[in-house]
Protein backbone atom coordinates (compact mmCIF):
# COMPACT_ATOMS: atom_id res chain seq x y z
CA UNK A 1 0.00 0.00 0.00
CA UNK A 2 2.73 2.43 1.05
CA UNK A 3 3.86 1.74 -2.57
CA UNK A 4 0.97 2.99 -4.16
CA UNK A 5 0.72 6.11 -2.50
CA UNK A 6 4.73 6.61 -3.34
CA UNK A 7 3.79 5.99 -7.05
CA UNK A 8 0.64 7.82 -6.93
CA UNK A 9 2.16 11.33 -5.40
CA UNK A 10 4.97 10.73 -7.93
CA UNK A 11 2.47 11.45 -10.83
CA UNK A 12 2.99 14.77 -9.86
CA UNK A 13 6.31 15.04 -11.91
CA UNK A 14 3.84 14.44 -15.26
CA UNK A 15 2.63 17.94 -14.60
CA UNK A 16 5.27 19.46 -16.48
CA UNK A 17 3.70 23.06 -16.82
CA UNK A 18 4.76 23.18 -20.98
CA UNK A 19 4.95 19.39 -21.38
CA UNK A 20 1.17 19.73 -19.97
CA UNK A 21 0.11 23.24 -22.19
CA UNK A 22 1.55 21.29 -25.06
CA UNK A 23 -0.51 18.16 -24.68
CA UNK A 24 -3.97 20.19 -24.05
CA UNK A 25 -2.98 22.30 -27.60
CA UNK A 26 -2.54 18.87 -29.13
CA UNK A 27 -5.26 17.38 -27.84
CA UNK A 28 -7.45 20.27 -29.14
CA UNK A 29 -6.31 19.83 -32.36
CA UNK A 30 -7.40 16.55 -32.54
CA UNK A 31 -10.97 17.11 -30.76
CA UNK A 32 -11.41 19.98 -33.82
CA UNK A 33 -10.85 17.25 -36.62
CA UNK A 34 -13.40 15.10 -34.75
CA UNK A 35 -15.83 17.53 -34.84
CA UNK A 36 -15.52 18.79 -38.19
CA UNK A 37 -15.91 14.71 -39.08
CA UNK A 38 -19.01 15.26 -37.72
CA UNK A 39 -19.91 18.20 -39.86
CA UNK A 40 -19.18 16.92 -42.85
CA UNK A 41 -21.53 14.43 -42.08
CA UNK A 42 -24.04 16.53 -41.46
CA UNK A 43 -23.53 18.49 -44.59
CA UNK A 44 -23.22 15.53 -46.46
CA UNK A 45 -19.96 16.67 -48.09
CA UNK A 46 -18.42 13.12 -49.27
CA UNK A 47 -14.49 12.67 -50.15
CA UNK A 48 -14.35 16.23 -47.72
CA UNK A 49 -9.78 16.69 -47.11
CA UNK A 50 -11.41 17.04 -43.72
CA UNK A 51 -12.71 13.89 -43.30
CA UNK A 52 -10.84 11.74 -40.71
CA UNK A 53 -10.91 8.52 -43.17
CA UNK A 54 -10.00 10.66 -45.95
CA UNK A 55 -5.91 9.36 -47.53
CA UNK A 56 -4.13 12.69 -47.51
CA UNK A 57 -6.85 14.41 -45.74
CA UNK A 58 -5.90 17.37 -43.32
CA UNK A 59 -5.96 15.09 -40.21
CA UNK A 60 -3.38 12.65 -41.43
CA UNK A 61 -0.92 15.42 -42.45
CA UNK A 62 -1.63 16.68 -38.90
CA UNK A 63 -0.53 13.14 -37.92
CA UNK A 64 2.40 13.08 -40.49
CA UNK A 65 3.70 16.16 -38.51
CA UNK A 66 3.66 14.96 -35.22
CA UNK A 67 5.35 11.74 -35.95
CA UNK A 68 7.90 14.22 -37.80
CA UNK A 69 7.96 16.20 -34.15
CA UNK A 70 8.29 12.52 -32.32
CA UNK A 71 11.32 11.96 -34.73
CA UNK A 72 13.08 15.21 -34.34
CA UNK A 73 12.57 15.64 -30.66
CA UNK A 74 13.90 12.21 -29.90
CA UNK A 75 16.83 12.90 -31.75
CA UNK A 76 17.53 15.82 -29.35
CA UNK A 77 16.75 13.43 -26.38
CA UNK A 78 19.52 11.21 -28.06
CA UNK A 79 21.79 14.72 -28.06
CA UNK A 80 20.60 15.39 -24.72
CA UNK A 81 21.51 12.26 -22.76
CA UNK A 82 24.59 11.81 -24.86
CA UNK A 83 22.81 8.04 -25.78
CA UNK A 84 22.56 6.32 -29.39
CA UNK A 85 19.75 3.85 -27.66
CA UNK A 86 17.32 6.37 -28.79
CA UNK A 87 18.17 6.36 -32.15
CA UNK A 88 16.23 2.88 -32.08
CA UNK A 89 13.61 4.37 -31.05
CA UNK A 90 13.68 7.11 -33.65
CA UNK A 91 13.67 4.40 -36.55
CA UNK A 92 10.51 3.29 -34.92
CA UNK A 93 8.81 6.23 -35.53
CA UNK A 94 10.36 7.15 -39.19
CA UNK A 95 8.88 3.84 -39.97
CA UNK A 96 5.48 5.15 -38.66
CA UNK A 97 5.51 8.45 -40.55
CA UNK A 98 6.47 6.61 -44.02
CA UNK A 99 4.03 3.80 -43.55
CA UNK A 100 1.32 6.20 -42.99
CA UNK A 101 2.34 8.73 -45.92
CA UNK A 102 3.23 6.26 -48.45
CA UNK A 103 0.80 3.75 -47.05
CA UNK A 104 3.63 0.72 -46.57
CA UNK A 105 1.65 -2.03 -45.23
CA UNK A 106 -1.53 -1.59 -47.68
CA UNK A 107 0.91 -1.31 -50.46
CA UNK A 108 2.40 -4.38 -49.53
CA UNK A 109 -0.46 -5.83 -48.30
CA UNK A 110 -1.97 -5.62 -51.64
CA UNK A 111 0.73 -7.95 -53.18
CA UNK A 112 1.05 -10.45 -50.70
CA UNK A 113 -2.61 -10.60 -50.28
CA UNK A 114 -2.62 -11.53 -54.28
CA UNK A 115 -0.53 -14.25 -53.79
CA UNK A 116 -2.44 -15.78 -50.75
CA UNK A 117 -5.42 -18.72 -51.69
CA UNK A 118 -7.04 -19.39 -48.67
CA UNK A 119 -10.38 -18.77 -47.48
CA UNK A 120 -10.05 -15.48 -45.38
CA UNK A 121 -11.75 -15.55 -41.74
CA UNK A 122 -13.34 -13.82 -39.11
CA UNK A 123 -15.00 -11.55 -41.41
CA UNK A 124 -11.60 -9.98 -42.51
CA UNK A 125 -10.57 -9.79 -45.94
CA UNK A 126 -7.11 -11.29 -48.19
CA UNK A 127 -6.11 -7.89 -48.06
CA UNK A 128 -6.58 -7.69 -44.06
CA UNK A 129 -4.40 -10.54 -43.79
CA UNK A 130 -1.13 -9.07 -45.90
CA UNK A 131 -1.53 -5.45 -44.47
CA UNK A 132 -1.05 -7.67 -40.77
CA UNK A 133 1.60 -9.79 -42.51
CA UNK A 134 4.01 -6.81 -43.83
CA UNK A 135 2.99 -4.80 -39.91
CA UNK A 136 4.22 -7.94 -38.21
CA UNK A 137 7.29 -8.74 -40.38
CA UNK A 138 7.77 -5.10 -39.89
CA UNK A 139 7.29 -5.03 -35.65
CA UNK A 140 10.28 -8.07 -35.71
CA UNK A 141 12.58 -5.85 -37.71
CA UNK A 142 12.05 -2.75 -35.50
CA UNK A 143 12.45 -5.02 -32.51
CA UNK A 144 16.15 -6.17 -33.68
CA UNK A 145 17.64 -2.31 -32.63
CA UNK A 146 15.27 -2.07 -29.54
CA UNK A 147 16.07 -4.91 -27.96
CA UNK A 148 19.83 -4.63 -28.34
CA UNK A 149 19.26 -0.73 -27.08
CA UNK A 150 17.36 -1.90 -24.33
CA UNK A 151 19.73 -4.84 -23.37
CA UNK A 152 22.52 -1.98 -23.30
CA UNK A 153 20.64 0.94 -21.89
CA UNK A 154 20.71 2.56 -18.51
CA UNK A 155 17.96 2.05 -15.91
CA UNK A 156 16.60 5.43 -16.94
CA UNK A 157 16.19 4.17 -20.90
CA UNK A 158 14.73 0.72 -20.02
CA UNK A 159 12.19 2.77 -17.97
CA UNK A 160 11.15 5.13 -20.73
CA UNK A 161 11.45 2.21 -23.49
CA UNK A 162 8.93 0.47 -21.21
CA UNK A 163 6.55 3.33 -21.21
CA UNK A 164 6.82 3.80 -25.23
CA UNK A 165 5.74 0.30 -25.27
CA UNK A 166 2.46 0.59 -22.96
CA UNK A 167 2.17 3.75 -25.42
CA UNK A 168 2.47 1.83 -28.57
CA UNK A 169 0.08 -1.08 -27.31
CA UNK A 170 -2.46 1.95 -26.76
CA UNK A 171 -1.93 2.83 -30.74
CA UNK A 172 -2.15 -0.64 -32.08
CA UNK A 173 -5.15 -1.26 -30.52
CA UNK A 174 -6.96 1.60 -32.04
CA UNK A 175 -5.00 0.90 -35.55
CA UNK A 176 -5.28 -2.36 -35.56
CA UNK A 177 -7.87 -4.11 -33.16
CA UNK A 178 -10.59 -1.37 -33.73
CA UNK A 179 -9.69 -1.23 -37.72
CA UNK A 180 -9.86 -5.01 -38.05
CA UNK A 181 -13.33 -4.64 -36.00
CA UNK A 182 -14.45 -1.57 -38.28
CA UNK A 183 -13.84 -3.91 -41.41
CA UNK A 184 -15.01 -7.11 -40.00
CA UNK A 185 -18.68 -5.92 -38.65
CA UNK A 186 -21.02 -5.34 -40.78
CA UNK A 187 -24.43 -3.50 -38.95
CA UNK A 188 -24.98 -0.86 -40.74
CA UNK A 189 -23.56 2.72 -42.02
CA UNK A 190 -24.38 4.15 -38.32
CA UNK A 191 -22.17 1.08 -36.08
CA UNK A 192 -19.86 1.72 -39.34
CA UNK A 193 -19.06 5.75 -38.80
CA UNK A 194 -19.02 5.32 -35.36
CA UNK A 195 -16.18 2.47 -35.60
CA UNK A 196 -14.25 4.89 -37.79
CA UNK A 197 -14.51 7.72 -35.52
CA UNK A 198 -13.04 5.55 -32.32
CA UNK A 199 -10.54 4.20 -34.89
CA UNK A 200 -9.08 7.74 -36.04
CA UNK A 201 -9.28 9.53 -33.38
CA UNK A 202 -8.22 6.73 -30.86
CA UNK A 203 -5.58 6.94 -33.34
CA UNK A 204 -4.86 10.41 -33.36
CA UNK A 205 -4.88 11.25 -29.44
CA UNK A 206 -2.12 8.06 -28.83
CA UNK A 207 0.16 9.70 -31.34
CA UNK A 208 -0.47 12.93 -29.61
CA UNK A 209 0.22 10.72 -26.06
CA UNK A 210 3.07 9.82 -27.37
CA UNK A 211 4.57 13.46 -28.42
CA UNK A 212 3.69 15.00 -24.93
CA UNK A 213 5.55 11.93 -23.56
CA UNK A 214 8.86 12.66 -25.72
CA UNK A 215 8.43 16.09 -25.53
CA UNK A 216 8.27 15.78 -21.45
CA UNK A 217 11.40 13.31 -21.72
CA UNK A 218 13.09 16.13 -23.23
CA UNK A 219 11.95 18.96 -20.92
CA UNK A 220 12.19 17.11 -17.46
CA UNK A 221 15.64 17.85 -16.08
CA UNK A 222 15.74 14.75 -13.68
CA UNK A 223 14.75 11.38 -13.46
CA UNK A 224 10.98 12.11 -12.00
CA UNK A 225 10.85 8.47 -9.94
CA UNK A 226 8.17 7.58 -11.35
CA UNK A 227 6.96 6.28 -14.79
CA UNK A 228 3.37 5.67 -16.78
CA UNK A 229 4.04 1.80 -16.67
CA UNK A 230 4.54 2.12 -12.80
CA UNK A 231 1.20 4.28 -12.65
CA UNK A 232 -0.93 1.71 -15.08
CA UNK A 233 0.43 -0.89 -13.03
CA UNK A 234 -0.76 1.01 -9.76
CA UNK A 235 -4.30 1.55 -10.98
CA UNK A 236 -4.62 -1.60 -12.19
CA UNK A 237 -3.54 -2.82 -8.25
CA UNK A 238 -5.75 -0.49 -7.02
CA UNK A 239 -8.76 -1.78 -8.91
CA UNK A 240 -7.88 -5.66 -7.93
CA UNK A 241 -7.62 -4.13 -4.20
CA UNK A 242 -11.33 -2.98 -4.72
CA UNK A 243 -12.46 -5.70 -6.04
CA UNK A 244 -11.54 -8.59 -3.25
CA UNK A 245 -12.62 -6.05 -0.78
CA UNK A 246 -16.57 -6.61 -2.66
């Protein structure tokens, strides 16, 4: 218990004053490209650059820049704590920006999924199947330069590798999980737009998670004791605490 509450008043060293201006601006940013989603709906403008399923549209180049800002701010971490383990980090997220702007896994996707015969499952489709073929061929690769980094790193590195990683899970479920539910159920236009909506913008507020996050790496002067892994891991104690107590 007393290491809850030491975790717990730890969270104050999130509360970076800029880290936290910087996440709220972000955050914005992405609650204004949900709403206009909305609106185009409502004014029944189709193929609108401001629709959030739109390729090209105004909300993924607002997500092309911020992996851009993820890339160049971790380089300066790099700089910072005189480290080359964040440079594996860095190719991480260059691979994120060019497989969303040159769409990487659906071009691949496509030609795998040509070459594939058998009868696709769970609603999904061929193409499902070699867009999740090139992502996890892709995830092993990346993992190669991260593990070695991690292997090597100091305590302070494994710690914030640890909490890109709870980060990442967050953006692979909306990417991934809710996209492979979006294709795979079939109840309508309504259950349809709404699954797109959690998918983009679930989408869009982990990459902006995960800018405030580097951003705050770079900011924070000292090692703040505490980390987002430690503080999912205390909630999630808390709750089981709660629960055998009912």
């Amino acid at each position: 218990m007393h290491r809850i509450n030491t975790v717990l008043k730890s969270m104050e060293t999130f509360n970076h004053r800029s880290a936290s201006l910087f996440l709220v601006l972000l955050i914005c940013g992405d609650l204004a490209f949900v709403v206009l989603h909305f609106i185009m709906l409502f004014l029944r403008l189709e193929n609108s650059p401001l629709s959030l399923e739109m390729d090209k549209g105004y909300s993924e180049i607002y997500q092309y820049l911020k992996y851009f800002w993820i890339t160049i701010i971790l380089i300066l971490v790099s700089l910072k704590e005189a480290s080359l383990n964040y440079i594996a980090w860095v190719l991480v997220f260059v691979y994120f920006l060019f497989d969303d702007s040159l769409q990487i896994h659906e071009r691949v996707g496509s030609y795998i999924a040509a070459n594939l015969s058998f009868m696709p499952i769970l609603g999904l489709r061929l193409q499902d199947f070699g867009e999740l073929i090139v992502s996890a061929a892709a995830g092993i690769i990346l993992l190669l330069p991260l593990v070695l980094a991690y292997k090597h790193g100091t305590r302070k590195f494994q710690k914030i590798s640890r909490d890109f990683a709870l980060l990442i899970l967050v953006l692979i479920f909306f990417s991934v999980v809710i996209d492979m539910v979006h294709i795979a159920i079939k109840l309508g236009w309504e259950v349809t737009f709404i699954l797109g909506v959690i998918e983009e913008s679930g989408e869009m507020l982990s990459v902006s998670l995960i800018l405030w996050y580097v951003f705050l790496v770079m900011v924070r002067d000292c090692d703040p004791g505490c980390y987002l892994y430690e503080y999912a891991a205390t909630l999630l104690t808390r709750r089981s605490i709660k629960a055998d107590k009912f």
